[in-house]
PDB file of N, CA and C in Angstrom:
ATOM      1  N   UNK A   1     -39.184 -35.153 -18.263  1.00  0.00           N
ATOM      2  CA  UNK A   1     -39.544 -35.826 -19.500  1.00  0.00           C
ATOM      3  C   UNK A   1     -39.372 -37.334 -19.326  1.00  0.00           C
ATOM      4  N   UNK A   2     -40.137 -38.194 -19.638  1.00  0.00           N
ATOM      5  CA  UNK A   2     -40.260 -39.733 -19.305  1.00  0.00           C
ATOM      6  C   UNK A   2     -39.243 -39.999 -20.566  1.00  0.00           C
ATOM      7  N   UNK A   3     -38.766 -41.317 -20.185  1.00  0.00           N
ATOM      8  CA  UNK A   3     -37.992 -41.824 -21.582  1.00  0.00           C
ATOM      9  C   UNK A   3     -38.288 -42.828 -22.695  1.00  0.00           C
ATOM     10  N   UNK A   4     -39.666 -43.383 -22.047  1.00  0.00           N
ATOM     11  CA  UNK A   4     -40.562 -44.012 -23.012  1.00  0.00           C
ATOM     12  C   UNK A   4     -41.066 -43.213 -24.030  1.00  0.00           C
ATOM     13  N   UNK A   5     -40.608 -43.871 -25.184  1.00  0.00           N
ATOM     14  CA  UNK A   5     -41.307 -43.131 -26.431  1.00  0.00           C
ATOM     15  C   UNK A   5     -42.222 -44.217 -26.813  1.00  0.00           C
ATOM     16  N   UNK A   6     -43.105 -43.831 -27.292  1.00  0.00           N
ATOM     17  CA  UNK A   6     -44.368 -44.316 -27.999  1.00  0.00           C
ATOM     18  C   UNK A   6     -44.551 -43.723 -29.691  1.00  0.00           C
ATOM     19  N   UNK A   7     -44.453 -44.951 -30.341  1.00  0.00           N
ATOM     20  CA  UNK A   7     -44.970 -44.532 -31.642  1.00  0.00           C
ATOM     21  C   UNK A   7     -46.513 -45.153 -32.019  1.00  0.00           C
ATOM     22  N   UNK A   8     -46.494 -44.459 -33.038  1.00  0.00           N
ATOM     23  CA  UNK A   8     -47.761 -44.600 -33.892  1.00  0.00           C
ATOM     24  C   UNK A   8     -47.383 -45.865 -34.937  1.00  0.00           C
ATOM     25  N   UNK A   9     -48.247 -46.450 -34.875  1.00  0.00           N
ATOM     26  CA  UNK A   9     -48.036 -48.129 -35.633  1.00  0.00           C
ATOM     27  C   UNK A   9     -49.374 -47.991 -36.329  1.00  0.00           C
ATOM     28  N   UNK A  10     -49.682 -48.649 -37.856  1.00  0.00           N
ATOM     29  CA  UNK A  10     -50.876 -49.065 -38.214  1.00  0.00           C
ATOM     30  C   UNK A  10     -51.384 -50.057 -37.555  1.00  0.00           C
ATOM     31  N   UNK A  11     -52.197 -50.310 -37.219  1.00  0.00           N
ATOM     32  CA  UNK A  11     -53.100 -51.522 -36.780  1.00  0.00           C
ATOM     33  C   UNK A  11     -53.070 -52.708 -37.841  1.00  0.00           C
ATOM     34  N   UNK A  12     -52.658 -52.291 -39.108  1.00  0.00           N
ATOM     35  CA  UNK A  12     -53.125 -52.596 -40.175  1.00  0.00           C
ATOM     36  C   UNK A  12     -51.850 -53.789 -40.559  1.00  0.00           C
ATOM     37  N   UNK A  13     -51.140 -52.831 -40.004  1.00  0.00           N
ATOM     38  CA  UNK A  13     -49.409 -53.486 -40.503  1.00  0.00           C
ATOM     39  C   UNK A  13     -49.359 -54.397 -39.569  1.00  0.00           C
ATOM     40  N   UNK A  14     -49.433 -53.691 -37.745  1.00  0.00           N
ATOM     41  CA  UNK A  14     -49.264 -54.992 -37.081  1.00  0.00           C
ATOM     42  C   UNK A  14     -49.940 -56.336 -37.374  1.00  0.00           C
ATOM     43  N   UNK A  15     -51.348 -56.186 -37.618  1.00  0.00           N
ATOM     44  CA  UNK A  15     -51.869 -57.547 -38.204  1.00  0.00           C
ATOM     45  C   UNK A  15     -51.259 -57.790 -38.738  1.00  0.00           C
ATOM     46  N   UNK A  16     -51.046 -57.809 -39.972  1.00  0.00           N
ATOM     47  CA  UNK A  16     -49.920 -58.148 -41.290  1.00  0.00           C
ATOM     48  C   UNK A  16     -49.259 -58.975 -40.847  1.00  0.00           C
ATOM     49  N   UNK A  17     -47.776 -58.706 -39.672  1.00  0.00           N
ATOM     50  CA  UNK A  17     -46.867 -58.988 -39.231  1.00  0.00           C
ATOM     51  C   UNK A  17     -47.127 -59.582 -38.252  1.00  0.00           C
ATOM     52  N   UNK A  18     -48.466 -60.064 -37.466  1.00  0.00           N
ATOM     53  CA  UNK A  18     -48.434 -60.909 -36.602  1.00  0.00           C
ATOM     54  C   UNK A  18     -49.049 -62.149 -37.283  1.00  0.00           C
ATOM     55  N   UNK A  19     -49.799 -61.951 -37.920  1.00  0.00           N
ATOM     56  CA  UNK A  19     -50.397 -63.163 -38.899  1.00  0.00           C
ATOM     57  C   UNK A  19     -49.155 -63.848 -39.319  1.00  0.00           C
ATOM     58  N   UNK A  20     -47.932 -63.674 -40.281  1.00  0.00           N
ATOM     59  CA  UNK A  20     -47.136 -64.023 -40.561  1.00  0.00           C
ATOM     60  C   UNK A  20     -46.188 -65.109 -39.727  1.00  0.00           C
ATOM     61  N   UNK A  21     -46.552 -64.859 -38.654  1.00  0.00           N
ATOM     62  CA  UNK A  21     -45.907 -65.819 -37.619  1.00  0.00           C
ATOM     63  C   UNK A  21     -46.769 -66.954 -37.235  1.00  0.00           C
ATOM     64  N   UNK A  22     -46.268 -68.171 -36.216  1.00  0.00           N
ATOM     65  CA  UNK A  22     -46.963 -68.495 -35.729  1.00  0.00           C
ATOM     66  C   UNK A  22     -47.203 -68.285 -34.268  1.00  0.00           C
ATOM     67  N   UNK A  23     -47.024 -67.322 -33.596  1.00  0.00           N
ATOM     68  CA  UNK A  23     -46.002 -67.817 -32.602  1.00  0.00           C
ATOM     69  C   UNK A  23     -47.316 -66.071 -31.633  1.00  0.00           C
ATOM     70  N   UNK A  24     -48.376 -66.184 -32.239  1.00  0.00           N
ATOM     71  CA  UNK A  24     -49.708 -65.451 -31.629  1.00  0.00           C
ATOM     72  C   UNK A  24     -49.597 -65.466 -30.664  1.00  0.00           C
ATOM     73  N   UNK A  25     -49.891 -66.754 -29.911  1.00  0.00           N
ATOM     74  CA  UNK A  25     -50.193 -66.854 -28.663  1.00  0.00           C
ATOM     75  C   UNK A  25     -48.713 -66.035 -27.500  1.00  0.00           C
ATOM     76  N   UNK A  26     -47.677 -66.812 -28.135  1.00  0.00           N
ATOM     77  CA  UNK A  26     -46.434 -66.155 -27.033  1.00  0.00           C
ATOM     78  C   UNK A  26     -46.481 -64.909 -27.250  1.00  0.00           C
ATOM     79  N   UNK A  27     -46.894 -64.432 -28.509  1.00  0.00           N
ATOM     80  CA  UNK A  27     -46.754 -62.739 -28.620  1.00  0.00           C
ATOM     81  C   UNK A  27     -47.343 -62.255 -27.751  1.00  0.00           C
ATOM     82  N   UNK A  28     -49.009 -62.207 -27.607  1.00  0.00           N
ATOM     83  CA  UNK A  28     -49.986 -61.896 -26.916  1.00  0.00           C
ATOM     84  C   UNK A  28     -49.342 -62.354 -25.150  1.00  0.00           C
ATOM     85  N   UNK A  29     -49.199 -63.026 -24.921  1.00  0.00           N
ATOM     86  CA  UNK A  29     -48.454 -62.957 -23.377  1.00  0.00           C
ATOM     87  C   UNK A  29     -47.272 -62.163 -23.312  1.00  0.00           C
ATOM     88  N   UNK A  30     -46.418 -61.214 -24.629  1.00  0.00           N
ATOM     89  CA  UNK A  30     -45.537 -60.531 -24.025  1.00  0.00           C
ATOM     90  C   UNK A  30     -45.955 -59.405 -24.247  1.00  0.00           C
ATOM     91  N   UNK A  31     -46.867 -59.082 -25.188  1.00  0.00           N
ATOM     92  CA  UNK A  31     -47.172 -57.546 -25.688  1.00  0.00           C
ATOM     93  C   UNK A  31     -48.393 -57.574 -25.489  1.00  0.00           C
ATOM     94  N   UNK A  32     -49.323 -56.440 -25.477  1.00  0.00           N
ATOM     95  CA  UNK A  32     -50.566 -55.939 -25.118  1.00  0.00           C
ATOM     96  C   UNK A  32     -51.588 -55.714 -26.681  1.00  0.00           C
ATOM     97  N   UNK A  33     -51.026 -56.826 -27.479  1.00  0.00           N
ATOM     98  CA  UNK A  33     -51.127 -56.980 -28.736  1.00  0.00           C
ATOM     99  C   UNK A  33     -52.912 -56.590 -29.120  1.00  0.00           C
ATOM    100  N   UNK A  34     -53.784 -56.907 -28.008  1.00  0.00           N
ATOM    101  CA  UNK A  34     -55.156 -56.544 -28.677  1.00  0.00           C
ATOM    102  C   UNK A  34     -55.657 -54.820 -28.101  1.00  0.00           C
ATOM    103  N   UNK A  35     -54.603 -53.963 -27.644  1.00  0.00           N
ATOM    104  CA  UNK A  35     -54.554 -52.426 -27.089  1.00  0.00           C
ATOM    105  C   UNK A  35     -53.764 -51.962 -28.299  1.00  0.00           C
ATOM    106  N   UNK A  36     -53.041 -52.787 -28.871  1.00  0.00           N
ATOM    107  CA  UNK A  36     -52.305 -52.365 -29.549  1.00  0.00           C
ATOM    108  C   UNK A  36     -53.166 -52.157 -30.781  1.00  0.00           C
ATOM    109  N   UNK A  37     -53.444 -53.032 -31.599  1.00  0.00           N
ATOM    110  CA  UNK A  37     -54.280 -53.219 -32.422  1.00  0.00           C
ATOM    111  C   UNK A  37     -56.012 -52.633 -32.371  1.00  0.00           C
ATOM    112  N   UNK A  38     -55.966 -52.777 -31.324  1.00  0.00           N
ATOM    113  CA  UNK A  38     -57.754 -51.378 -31.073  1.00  0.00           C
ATOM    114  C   UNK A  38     -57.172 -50.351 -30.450  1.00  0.00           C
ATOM    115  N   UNK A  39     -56.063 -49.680 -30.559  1.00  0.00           N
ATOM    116  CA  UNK A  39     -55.684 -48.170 -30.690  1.00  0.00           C
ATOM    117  C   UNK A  39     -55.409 -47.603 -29.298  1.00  0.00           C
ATOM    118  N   UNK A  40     -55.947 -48.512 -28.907  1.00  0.00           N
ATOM    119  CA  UNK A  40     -55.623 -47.876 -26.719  1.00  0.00           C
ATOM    120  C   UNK A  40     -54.461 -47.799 -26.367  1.00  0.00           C
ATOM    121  N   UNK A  41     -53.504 -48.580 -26.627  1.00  0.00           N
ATOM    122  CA  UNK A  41     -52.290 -48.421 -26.471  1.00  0.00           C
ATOM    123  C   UNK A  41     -51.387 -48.237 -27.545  1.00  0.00           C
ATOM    124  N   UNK A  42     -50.497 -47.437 -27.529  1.00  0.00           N
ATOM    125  CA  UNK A  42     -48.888 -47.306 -28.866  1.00  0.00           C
ATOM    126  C   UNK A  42     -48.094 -48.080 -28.228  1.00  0.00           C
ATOM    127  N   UNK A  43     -47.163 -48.757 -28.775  1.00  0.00           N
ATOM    128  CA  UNK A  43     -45.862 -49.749 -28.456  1.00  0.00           C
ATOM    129  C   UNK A  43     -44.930 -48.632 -28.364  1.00  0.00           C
ATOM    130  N   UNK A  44     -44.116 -48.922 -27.140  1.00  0.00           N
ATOM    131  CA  UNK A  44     -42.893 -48.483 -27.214  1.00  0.00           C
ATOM    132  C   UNK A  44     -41.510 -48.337 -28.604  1.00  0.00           C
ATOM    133  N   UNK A  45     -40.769 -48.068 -28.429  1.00  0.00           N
ATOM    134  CA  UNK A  45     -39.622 -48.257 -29.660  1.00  0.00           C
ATOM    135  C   UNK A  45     -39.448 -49.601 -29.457  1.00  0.00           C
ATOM    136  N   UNK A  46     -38.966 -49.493 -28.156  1.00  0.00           N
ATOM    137  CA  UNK A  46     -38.409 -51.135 -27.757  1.00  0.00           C
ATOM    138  C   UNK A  46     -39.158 -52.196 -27.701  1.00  0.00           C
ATOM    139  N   UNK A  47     -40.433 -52.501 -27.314  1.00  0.00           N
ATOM    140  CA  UNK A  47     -41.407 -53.274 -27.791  1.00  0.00           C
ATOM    141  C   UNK A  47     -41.403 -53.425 -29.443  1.00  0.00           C
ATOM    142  N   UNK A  48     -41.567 -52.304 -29.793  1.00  0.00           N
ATOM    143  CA  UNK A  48     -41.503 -52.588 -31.478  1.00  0.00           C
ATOM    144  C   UNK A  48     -40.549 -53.038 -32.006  1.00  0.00           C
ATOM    145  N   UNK A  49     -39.415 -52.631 -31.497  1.00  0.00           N
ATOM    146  CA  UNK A  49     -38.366 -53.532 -32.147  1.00  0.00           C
ATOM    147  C   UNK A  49     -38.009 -55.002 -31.316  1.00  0.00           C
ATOM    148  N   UNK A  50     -38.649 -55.260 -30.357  1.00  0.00           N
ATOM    149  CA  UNK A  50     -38.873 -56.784 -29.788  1.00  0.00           C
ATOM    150  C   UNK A  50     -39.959 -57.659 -31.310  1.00  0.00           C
ATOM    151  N   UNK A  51     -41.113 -56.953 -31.050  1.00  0.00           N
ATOM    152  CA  UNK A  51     -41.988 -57.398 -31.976  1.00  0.00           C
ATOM    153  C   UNK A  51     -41.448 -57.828 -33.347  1.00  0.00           C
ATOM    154  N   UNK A  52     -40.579 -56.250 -33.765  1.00  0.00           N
ATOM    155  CA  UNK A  52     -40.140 -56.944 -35.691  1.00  0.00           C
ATOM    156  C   UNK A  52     -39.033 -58.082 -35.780  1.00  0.00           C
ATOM    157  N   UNK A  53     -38.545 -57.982 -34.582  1.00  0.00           N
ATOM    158  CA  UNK A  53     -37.525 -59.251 -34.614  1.00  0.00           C
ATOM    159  C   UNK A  53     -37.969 -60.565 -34.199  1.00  0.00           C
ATOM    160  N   UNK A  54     -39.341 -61.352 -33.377  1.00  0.00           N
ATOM    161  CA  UNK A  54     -40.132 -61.941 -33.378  1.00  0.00           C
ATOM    162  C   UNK A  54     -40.884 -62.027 -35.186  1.00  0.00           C
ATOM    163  N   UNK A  55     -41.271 -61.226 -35.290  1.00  0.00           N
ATOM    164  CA  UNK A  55     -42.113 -61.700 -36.433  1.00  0.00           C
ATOM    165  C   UNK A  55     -41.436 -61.804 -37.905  1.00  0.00           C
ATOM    166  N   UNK A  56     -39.923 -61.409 -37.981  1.00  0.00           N
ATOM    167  CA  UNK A  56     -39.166 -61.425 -38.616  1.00  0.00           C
ATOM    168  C   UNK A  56     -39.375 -60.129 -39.690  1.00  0.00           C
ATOM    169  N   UNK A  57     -39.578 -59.251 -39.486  1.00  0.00           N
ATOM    170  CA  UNK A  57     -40.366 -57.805 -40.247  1.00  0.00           C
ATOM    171  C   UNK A  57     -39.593 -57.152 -40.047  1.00  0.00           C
ATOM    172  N   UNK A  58     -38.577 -56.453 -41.146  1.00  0.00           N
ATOM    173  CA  UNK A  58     -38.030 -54.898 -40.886  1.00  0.00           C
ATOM    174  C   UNK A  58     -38.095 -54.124 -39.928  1.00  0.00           C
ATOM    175  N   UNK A  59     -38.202 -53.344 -39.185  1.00  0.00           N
ATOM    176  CA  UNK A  59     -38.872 -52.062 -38.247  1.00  0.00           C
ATOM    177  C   UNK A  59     -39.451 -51.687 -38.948  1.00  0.00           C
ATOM    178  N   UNK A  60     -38.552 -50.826 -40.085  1.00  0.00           N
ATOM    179  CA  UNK A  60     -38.947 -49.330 -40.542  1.00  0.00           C
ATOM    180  C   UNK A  60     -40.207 -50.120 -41.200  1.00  0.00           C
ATOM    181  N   UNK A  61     -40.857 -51.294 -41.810  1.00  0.00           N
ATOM    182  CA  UNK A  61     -42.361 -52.101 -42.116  1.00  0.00           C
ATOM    183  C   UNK A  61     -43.592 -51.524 -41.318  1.00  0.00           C
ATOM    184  N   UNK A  62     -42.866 -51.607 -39.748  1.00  0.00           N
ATOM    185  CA  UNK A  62     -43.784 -50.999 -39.160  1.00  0.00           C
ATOM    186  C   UNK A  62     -44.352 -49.636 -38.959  1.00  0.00           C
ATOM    187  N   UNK A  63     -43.574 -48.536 -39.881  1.00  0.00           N
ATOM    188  CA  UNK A  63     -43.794 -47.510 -39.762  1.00  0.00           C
ATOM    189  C   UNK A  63     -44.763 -46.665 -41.095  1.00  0.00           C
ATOM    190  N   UNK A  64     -44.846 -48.305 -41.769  1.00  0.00           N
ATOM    191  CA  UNK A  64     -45.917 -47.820 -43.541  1.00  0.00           C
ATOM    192  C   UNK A  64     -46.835 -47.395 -43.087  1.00  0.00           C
ATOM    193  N   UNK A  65     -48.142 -47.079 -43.853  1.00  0.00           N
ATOM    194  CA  UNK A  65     -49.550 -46.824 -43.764  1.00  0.00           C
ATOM    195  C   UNK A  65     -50.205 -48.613 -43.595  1.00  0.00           C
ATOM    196  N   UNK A  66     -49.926 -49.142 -44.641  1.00  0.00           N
ATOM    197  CA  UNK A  66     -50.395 -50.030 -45.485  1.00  0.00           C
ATOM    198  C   UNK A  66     -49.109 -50.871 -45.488  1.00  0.00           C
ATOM    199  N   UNK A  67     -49.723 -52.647 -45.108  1.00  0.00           N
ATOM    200  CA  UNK A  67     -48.395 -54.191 -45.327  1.00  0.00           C
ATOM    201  C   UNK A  67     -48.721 -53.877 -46.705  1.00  0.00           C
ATOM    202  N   UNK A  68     -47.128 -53.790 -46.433  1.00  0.00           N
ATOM    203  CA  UNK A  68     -46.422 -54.088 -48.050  1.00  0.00           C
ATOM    204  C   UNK A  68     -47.087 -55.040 -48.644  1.00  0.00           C
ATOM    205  N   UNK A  69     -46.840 -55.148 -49.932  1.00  0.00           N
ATOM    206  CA  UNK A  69     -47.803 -56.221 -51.101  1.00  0.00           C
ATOM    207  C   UNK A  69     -46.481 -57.111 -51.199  1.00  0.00           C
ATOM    208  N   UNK A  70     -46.862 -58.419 -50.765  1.00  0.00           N
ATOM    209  CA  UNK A  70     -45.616 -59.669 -50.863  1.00  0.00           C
ATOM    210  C   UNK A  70     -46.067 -60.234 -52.249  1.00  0.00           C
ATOM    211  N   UNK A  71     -45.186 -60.807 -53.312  1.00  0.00           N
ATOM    212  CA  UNK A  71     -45.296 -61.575 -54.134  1.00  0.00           C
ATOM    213  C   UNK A  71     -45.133 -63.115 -54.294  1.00  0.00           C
TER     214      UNK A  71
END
């Protein structure tokens, strides 16, 4: 059994949460951010939780259907 887990992320949310930042470009050189987002690739746990702490986002954010509605 490999020990990489892979989850299921919205596409929808990661946008959300990468928009929110500025910081695109360094993301995209550490993560596979446009596989990620056109469905070819799932992020690891650990990638994902690299990512929500970069973009300043909860985890469990990343696990909605649908970005939360900010006021």
């Amino acid at each position: 059994m490999s020990g990489t887990v892979r989850v299921d992320v919205s596409p929808e949310v990661s946008q959300w949460a990468i928009a929110r930042t500025d910081q695109r470009e360094q993301l995209e050189r550490q993560y596979p951010l446009e596989k990620w987002l056109h469905g070819e690739l799932k992020p690891t746990l650990h990638q994902l939780e690299g990512l929500a702490k970069k973009t300043y986002v909860p985890l469990g954010v990343f696990f909605l259907s649908h970005p939360p509605k900010e006021e």
